[in-house]
PDB file of N, CA and C in Angstrom:
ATOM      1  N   UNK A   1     104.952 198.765 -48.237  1.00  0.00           N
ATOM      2  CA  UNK A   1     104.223 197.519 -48.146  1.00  0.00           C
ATOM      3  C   UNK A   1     104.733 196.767 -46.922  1.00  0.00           C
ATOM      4  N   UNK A   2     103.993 196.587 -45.978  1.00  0.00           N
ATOM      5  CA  UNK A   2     103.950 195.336 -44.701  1.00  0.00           C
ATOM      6  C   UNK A   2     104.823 194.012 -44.817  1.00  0.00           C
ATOM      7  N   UNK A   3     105.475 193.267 -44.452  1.00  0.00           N
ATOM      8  CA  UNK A   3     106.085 192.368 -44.466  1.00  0.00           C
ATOM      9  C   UNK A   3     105.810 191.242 -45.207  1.00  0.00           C
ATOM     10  N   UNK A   4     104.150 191.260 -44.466  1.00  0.00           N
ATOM     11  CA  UNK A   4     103.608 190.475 -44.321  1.00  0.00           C
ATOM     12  C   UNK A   4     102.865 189.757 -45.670  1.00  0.00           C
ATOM     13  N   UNK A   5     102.567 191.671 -45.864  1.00  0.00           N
ATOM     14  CA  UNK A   5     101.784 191.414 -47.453  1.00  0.00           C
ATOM     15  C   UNK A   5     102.946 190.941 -48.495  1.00  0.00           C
ATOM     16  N   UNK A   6     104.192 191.525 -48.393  1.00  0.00           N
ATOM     17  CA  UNK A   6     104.966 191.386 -49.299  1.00  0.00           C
ATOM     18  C   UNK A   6     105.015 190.034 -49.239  1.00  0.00           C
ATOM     19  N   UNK A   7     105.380 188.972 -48.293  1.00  0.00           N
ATOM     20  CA  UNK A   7     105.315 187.581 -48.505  1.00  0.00           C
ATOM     21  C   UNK A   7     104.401 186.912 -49.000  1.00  0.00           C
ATOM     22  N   UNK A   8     103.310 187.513 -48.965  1.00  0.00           N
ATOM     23  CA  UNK A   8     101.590 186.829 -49.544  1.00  0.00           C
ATOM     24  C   UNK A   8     101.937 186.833 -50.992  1.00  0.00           C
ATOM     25  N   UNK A   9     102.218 188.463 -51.202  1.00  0.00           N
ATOM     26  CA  UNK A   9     102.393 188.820 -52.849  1.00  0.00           C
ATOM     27  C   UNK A   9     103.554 187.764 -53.267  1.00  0.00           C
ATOM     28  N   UNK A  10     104.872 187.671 -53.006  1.00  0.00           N
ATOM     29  CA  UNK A  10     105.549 186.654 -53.489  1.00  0.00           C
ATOM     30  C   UNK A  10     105.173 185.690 -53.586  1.00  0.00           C
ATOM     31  N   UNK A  11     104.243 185.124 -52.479  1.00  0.00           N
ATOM     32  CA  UNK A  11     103.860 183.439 -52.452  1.00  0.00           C
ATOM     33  C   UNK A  11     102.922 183.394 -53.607  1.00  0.00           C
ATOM     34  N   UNK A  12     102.535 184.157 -53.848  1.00  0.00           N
ATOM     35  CA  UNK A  12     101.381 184.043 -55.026  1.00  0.00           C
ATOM     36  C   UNK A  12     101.576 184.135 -56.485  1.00  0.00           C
ATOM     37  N   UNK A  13     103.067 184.949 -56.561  1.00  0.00           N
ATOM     38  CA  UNK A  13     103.943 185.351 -57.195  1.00  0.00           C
ATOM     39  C   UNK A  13     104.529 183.732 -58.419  1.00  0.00           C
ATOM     40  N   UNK A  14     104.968 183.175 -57.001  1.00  0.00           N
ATOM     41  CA  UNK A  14     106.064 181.974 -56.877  1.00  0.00           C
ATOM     42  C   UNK A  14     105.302 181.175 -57.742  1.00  0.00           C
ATOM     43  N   UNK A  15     103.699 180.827 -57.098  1.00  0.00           N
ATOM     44  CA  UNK A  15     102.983 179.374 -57.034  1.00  0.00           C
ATOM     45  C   UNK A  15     102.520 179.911 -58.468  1.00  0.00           C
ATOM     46  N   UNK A  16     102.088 180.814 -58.985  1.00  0.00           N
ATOM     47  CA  UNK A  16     101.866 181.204 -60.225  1.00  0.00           C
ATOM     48  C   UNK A  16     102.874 180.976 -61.582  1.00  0.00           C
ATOM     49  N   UNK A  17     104.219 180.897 -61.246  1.00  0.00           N
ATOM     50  CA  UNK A  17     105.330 180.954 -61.946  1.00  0.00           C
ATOM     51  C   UNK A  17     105.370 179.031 -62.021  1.00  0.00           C
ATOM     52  N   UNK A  18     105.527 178.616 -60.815  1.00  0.00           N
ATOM     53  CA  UNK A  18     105.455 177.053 -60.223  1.00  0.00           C
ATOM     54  C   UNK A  18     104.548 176.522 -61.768  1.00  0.00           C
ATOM     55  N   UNK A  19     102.939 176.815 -61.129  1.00  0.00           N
ATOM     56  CA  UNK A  19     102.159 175.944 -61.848  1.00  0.00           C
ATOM     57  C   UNK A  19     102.248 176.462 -63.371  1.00  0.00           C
ATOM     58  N   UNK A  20     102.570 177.687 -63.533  1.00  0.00           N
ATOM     59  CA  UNK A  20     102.830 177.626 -65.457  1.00  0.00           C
ATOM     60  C   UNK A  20     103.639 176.656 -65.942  1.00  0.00           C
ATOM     61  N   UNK A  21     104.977 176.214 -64.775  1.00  0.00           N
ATOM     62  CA  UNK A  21     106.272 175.850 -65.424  1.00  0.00           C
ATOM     63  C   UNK A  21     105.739 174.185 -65.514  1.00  0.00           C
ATOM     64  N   UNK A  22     104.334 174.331 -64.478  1.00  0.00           N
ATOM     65  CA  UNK A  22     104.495 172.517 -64.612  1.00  0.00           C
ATOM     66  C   UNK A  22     103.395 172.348 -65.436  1.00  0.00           C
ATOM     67  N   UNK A  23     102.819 172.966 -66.295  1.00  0.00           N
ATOM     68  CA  UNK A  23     102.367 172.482 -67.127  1.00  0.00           C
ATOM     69  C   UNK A  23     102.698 172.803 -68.423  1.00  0.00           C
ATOM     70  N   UNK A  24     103.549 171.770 -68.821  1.00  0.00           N
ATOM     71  CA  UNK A  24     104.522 171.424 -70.118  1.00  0.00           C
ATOM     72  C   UNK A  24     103.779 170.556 -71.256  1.00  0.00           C
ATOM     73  N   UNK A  25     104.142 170.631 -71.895  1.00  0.00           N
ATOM     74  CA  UNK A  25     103.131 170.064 -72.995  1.00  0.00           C
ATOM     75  C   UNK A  25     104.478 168.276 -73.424  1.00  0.00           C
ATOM     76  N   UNK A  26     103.970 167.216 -73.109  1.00  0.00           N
ATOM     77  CA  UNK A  26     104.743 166.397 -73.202  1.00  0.00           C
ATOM     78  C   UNK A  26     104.716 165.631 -74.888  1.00  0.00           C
ATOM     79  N   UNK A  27     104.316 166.123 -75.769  1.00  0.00           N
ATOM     80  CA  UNK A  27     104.777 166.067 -77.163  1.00  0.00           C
ATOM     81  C   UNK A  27     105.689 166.393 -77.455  1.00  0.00           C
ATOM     82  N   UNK A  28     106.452 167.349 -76.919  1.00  0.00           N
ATOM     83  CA  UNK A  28     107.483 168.401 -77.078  1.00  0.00           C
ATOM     84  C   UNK A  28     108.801 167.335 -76.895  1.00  0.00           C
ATOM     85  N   UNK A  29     109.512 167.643 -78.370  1.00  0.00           N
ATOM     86  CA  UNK A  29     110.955 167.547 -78.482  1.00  0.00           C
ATOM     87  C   UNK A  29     111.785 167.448 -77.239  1.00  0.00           C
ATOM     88  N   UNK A  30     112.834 166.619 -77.060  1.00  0.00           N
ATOM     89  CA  UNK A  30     113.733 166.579 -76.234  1.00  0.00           C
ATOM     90  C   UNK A  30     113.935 168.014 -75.542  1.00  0.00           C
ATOM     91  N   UNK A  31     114.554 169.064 -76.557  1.00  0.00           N
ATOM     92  CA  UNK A  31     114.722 170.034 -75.948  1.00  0.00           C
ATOM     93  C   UNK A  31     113.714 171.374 -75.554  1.00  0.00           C
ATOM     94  N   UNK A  32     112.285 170.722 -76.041  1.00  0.00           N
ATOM     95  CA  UNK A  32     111.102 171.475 -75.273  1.00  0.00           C
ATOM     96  C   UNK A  32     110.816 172.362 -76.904  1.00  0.00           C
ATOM     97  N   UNK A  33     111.327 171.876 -77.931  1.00  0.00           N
ATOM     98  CA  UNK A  33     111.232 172.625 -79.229  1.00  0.00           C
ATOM     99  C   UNK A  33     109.985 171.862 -79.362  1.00  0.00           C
ATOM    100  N   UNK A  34     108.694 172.284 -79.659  1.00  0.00           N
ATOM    101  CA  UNK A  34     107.940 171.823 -80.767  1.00  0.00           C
ATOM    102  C   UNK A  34     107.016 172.425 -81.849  1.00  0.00           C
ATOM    103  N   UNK A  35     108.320 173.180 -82.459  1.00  0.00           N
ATOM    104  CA  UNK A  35     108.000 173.669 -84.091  1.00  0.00           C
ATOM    105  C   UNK A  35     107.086 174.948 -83.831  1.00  0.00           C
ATOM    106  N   UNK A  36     106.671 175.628 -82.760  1.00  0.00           N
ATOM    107  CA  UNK A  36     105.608 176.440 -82.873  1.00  0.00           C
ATOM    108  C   UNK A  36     106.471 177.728 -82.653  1.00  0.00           C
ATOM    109  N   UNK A  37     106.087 179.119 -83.573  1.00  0.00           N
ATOM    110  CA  UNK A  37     107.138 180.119 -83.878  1.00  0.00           C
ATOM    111  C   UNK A  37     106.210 181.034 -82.446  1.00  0.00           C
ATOM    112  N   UNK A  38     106.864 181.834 -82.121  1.00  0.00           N
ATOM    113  CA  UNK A  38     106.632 183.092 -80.705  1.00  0.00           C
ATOM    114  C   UNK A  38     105.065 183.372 -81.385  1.00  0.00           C
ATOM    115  N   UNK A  39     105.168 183.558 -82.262  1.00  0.00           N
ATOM    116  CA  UNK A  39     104.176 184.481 -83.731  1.00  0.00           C
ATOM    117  C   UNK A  39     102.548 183.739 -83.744  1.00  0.00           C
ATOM    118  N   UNK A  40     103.007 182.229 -83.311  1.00  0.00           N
ATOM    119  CA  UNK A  40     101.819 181.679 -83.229  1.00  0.00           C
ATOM    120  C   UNK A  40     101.420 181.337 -82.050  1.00  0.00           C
ATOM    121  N   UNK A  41     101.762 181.682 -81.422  1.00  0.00           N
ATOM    122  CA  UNK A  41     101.573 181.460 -79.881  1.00  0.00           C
ATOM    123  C   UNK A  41     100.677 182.742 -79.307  1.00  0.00           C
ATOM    124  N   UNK A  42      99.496 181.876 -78.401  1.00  0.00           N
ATOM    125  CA  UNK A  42      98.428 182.501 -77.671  1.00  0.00           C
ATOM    126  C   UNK A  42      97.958 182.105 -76.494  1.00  0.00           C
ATOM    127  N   UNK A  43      98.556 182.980 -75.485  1.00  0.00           N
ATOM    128  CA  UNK A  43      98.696 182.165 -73.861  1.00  0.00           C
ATOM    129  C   UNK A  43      97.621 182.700 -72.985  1.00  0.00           C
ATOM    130  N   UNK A  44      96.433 182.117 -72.438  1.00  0.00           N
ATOM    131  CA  UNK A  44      95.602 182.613 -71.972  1.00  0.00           C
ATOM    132  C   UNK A  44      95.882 182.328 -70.604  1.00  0.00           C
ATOM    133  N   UNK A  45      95.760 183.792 -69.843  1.00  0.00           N
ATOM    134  CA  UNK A  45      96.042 183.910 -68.158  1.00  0.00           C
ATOM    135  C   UNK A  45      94.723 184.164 -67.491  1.00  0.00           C
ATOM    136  N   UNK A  46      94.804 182.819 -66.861  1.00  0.00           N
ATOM    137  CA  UNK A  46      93.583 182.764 -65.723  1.00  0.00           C
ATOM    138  C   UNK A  46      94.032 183.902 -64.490  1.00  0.00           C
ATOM    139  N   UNK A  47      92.908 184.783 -64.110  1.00  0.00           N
ATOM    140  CA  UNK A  47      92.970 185.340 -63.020  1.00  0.00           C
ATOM    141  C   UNK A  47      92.147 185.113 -61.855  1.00  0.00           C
ATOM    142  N   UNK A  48      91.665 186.500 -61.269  1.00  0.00           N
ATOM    143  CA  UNK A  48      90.560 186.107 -59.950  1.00  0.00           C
ATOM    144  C   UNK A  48      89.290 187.496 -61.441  1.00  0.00           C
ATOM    145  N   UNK A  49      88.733 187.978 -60.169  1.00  0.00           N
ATOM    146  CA  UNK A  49      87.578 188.941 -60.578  1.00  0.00           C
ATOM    147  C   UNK A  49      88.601 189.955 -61.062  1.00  0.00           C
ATOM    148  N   UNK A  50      87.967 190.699 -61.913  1.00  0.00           N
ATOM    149  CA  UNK A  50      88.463 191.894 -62.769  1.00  0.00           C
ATOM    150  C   UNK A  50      88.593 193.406 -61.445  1.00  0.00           C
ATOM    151  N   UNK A  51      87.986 193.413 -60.175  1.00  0.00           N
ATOM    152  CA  UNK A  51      88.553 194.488 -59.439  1.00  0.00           C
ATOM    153  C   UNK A  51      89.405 193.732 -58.189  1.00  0.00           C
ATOM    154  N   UNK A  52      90.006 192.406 -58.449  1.00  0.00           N
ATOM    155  CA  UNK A  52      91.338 192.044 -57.556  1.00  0.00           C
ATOM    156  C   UNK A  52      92.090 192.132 -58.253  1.00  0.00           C
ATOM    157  N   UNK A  53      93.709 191.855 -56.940  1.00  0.00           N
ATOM    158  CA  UNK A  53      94.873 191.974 -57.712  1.00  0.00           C
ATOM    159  C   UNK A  53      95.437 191.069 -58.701  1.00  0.00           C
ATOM    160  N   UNK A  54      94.478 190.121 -58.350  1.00  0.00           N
ATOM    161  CA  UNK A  54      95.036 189.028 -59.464  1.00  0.00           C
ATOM    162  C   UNK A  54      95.292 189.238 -60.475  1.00  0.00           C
ATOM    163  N   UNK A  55      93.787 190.003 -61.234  1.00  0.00           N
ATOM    164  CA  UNK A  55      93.821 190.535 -62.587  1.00  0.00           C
ATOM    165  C   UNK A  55      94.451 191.095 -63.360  1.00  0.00           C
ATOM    166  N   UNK A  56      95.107 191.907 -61.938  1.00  0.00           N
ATOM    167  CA  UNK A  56      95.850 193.517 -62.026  1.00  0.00           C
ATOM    168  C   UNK A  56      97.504 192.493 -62.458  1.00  0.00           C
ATOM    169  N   UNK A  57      97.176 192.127 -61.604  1.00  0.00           N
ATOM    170  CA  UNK A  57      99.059 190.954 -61.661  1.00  0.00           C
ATOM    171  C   UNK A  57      98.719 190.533 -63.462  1.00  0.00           C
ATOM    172  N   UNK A  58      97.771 189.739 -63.556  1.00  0.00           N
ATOM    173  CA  UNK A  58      98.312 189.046 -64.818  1.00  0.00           C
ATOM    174  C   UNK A  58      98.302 189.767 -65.636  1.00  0.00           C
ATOM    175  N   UNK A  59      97.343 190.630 -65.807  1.00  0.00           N
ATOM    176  CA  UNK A  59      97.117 192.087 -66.829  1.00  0.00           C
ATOM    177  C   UNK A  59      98.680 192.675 -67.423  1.00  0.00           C
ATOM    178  N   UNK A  60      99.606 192.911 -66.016  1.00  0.00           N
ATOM    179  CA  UNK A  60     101.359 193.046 -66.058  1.00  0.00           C
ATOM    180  C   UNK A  60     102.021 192.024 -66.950  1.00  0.00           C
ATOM    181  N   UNK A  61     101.662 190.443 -66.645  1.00  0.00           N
ATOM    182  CA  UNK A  61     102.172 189.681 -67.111  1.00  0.00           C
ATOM    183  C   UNK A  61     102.173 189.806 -68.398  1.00  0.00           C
ATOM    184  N   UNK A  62     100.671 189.714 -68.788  1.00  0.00           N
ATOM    185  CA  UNK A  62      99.821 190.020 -70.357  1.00  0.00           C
ATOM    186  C   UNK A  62     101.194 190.794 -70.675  1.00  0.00           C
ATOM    187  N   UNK A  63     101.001 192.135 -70.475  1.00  0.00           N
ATOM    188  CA  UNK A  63     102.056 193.162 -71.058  1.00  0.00           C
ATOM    189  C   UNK A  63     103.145 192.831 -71.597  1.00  0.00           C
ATOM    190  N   UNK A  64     104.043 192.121 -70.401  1.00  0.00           N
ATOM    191  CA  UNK A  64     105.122 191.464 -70.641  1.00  0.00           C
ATOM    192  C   UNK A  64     104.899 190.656 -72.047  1.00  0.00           C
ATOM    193  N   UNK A  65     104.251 189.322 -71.642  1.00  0.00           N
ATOM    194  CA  UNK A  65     104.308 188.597 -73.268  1.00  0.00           C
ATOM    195  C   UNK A  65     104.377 189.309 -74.017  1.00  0.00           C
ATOM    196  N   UNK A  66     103.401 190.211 -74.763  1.00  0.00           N
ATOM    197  CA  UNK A  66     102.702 190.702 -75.516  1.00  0.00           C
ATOM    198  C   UNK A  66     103.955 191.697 -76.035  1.00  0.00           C
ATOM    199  N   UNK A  67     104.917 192.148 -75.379  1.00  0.00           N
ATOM    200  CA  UNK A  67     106.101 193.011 -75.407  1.00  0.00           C
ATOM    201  C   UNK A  67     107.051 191.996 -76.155  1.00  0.00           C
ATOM    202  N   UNK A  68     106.897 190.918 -75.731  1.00  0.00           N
ATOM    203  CA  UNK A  68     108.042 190.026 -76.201  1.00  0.00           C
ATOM    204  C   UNK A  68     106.867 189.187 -77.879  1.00  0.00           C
ATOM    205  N   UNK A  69     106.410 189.996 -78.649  1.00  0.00           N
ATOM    206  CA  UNK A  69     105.587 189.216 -79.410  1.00  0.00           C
ATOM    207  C   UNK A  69     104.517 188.013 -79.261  1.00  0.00           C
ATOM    208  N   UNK A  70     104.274 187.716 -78.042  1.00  0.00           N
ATOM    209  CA  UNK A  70     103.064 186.755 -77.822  1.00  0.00           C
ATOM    210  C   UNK A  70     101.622 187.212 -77.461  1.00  0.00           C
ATOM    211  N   UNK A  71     101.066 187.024 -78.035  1.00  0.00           N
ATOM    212  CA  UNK A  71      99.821 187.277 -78.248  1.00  0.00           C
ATOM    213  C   UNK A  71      99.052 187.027 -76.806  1.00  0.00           C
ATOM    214  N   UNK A  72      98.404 187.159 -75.917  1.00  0.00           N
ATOM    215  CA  UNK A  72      97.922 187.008 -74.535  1.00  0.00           C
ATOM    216  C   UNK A  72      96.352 187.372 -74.262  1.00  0.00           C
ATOM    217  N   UNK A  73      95.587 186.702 -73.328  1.00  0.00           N
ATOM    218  CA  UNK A  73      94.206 187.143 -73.247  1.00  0.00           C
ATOM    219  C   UNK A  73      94.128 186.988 -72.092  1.00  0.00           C
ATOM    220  N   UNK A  74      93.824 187.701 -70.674  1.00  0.00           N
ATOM    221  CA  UNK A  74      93.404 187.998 -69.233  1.00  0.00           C
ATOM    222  C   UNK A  74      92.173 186.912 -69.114  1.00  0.00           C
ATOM    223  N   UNK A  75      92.079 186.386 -68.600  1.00  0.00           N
ATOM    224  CA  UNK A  75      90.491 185.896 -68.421  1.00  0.00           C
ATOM    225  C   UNK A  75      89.658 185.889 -66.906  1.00  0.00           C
ATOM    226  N   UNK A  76      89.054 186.549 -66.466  1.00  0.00           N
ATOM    227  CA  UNK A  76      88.412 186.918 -65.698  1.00  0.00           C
ATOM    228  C   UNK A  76      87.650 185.942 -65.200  1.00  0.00           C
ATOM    229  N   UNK A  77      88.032 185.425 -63.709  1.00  0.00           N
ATOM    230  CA  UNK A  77      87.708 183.454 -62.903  1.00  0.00           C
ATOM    231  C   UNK A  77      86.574 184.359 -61.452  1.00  0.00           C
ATOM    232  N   UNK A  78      86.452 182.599 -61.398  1.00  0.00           N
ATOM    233  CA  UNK A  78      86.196 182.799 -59.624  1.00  0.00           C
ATOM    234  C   UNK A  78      87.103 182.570 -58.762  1.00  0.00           C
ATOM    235  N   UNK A  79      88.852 182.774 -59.266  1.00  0.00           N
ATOM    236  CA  UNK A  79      89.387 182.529 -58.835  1.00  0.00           C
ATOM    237  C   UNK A  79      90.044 180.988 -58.317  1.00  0.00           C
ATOM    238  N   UNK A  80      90.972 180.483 -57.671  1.00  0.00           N
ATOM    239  CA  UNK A  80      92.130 179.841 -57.554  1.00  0.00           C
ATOM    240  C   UNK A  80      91.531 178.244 -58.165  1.00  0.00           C
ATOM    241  N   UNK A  81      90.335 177.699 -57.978  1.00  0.00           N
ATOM    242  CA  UNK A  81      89.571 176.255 -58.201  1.00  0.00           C
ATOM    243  C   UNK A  81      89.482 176.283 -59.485  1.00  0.00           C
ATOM    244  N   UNK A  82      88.974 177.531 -59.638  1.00  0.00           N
ATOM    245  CA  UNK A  82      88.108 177.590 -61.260  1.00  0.00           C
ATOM    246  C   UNK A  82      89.437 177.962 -62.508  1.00  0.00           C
ATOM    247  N   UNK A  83      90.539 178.385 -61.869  1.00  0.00           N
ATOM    248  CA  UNK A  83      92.381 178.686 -62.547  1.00  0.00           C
ATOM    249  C   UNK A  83      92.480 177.572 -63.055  1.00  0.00           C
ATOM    250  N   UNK A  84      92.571 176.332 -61.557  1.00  0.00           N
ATOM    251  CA  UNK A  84      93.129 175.127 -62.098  1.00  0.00           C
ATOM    252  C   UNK A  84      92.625 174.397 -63.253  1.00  0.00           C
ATOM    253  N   UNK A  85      90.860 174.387 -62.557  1.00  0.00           N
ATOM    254  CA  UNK A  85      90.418 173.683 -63.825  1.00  0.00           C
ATOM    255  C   UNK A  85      90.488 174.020 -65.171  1.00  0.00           C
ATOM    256  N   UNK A  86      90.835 175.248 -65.576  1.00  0.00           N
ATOM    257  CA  UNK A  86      91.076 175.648 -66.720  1.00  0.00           C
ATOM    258  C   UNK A  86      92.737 175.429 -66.940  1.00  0.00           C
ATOM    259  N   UNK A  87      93.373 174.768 -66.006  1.00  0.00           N
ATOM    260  CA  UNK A  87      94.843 174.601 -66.724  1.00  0.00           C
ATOM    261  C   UNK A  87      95.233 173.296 -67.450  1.00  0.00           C
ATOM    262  N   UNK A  88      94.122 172.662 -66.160  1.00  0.00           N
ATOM    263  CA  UNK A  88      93.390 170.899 -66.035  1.00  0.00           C
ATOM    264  C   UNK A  88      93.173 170.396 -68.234  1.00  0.00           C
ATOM    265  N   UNK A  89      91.852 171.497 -68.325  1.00  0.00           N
ATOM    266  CA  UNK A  89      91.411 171.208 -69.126  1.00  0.00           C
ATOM    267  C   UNK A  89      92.059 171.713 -70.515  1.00  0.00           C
ATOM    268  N   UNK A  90      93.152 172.709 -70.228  1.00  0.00           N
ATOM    269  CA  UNK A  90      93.986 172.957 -71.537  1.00  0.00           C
ATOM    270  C   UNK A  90      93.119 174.535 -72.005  1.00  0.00           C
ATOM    271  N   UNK A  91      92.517 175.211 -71.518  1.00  0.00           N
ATOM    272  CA  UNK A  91      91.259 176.436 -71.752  1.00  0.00           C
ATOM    273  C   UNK A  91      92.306 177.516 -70.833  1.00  0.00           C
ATOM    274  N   UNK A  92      93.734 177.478 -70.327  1.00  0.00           N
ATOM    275  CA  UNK A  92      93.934 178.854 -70.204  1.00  0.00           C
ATOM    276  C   UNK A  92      95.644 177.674 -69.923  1.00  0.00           C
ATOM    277  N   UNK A  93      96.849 178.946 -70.319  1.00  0.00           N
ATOM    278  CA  UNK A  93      97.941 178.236 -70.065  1.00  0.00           C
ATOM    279  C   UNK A  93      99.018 178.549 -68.872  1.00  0.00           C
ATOM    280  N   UNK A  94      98.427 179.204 -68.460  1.00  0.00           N
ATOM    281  CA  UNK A  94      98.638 180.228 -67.376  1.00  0.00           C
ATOM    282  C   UNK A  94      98.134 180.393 -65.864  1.00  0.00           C
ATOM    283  N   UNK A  95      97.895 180.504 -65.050  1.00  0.00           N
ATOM    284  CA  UNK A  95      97.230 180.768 -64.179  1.00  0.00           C
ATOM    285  C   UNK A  95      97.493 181.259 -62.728  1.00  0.00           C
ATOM    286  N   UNK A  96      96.800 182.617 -61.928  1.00  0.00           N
ATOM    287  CA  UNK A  96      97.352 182.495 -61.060  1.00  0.00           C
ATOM    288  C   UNK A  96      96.240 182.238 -59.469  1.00  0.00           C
ATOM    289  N   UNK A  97      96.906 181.142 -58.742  1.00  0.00           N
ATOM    290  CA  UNK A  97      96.186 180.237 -57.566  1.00  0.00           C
ATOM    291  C   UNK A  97      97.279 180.506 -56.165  1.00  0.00           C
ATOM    292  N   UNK A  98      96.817 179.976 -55.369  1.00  0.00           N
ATOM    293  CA  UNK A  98      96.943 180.202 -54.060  1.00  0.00           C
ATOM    294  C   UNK A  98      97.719 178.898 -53.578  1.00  0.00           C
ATOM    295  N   UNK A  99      98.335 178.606 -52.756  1.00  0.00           N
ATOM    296  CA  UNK A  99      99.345 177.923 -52.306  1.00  0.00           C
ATOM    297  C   UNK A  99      98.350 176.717 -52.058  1.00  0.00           C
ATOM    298  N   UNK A 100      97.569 176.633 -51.551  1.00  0.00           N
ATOM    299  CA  UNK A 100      96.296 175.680 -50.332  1.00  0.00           C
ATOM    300  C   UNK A 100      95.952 175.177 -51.478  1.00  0.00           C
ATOM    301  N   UNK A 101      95.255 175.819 -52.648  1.00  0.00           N
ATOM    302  CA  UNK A 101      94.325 175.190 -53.537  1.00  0.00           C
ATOM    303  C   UNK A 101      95.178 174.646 -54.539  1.00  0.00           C
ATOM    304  N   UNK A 102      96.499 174.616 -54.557  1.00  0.00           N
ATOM    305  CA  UNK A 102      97.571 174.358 -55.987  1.00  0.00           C
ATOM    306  C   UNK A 102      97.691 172.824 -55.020  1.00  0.00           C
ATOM    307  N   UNK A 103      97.935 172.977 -53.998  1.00  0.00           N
ATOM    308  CA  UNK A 103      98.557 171.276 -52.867  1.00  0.00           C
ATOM    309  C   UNK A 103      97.034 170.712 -52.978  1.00  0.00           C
ATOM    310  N   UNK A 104      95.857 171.322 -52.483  1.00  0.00           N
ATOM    311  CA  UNK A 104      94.768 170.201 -52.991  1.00  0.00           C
ATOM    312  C   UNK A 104      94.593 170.049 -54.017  1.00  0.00           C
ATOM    313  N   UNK A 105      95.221 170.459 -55.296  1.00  0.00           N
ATOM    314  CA  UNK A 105      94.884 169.909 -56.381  1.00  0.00           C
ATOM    315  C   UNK A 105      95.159 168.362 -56.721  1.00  0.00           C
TER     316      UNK A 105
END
C-alpha cells in the first residue's frame, strides 16, 4: 500500500473512531455506567455504498462488536453527510465520514 493511501486509510480510520467517541450519551452516570448490559446493546454503523471501502471497513468493525457480544447492523449511506445526519438524529451510533465533512459539521 502507497504512503499516501495508507494516510487516507488512517485519516478515515481516526475521524471514524473521533466521531463515535464524541457522541456520548449525556444521561450517563458519572462514570459513563448507564445500567445497559453488552447483551442489550445494538450499535448501528453508518457506512458509504455497499461496493466501497467504507462498508468493507465497518462490516470488520461489525465483526469485532459482534465477537465481543454486541449485536451490530452495517447500514448502507450516501456516504459522509448522510453518516452524520444519522448520528445527528440518534438512527445509527457509529459512523464512518471524512475529515472535510466531520469540520463542516
Amino acid at each position: 500500500m502507497r504512503k499516501t493511501s495508507m494516510m487516507k486509510f488512517l485519516g478515515v480510520i481516526t475521524t471514524a473512531l473521533l466521531v463515535s467517541a464524541c457522541n456520548g450519551d449525556e444521561d450517563a452516570g458519572e462514570n459513563g455506567d448507564d445500567g445497559e448490559d453488552v447483551e442489550d446493546l445494538f450499535v448501528t454503523i453508518a457506512a458509504g455504498g455497499t461496493e466501497g471501502v467504507y462498508y468493507q471497513i465497518a462490516g470488520a468493525m461489525s465483526n469485532i462488536y459482534e465477537d465481543e457480544g454486541i449485536d451490530t447492523s452495517v447500514q448502507a449511506t450516501g456516504a459522509s453527510v448522510e453518516n452524520i445526519n444519522l448520528l445527528q438524529s440518534d438512527q445509527a451510533e457509529l459512523a464512518i465520514v471524512m475529515a472535510d465533512a466531520t469540520e463542516q459539521a
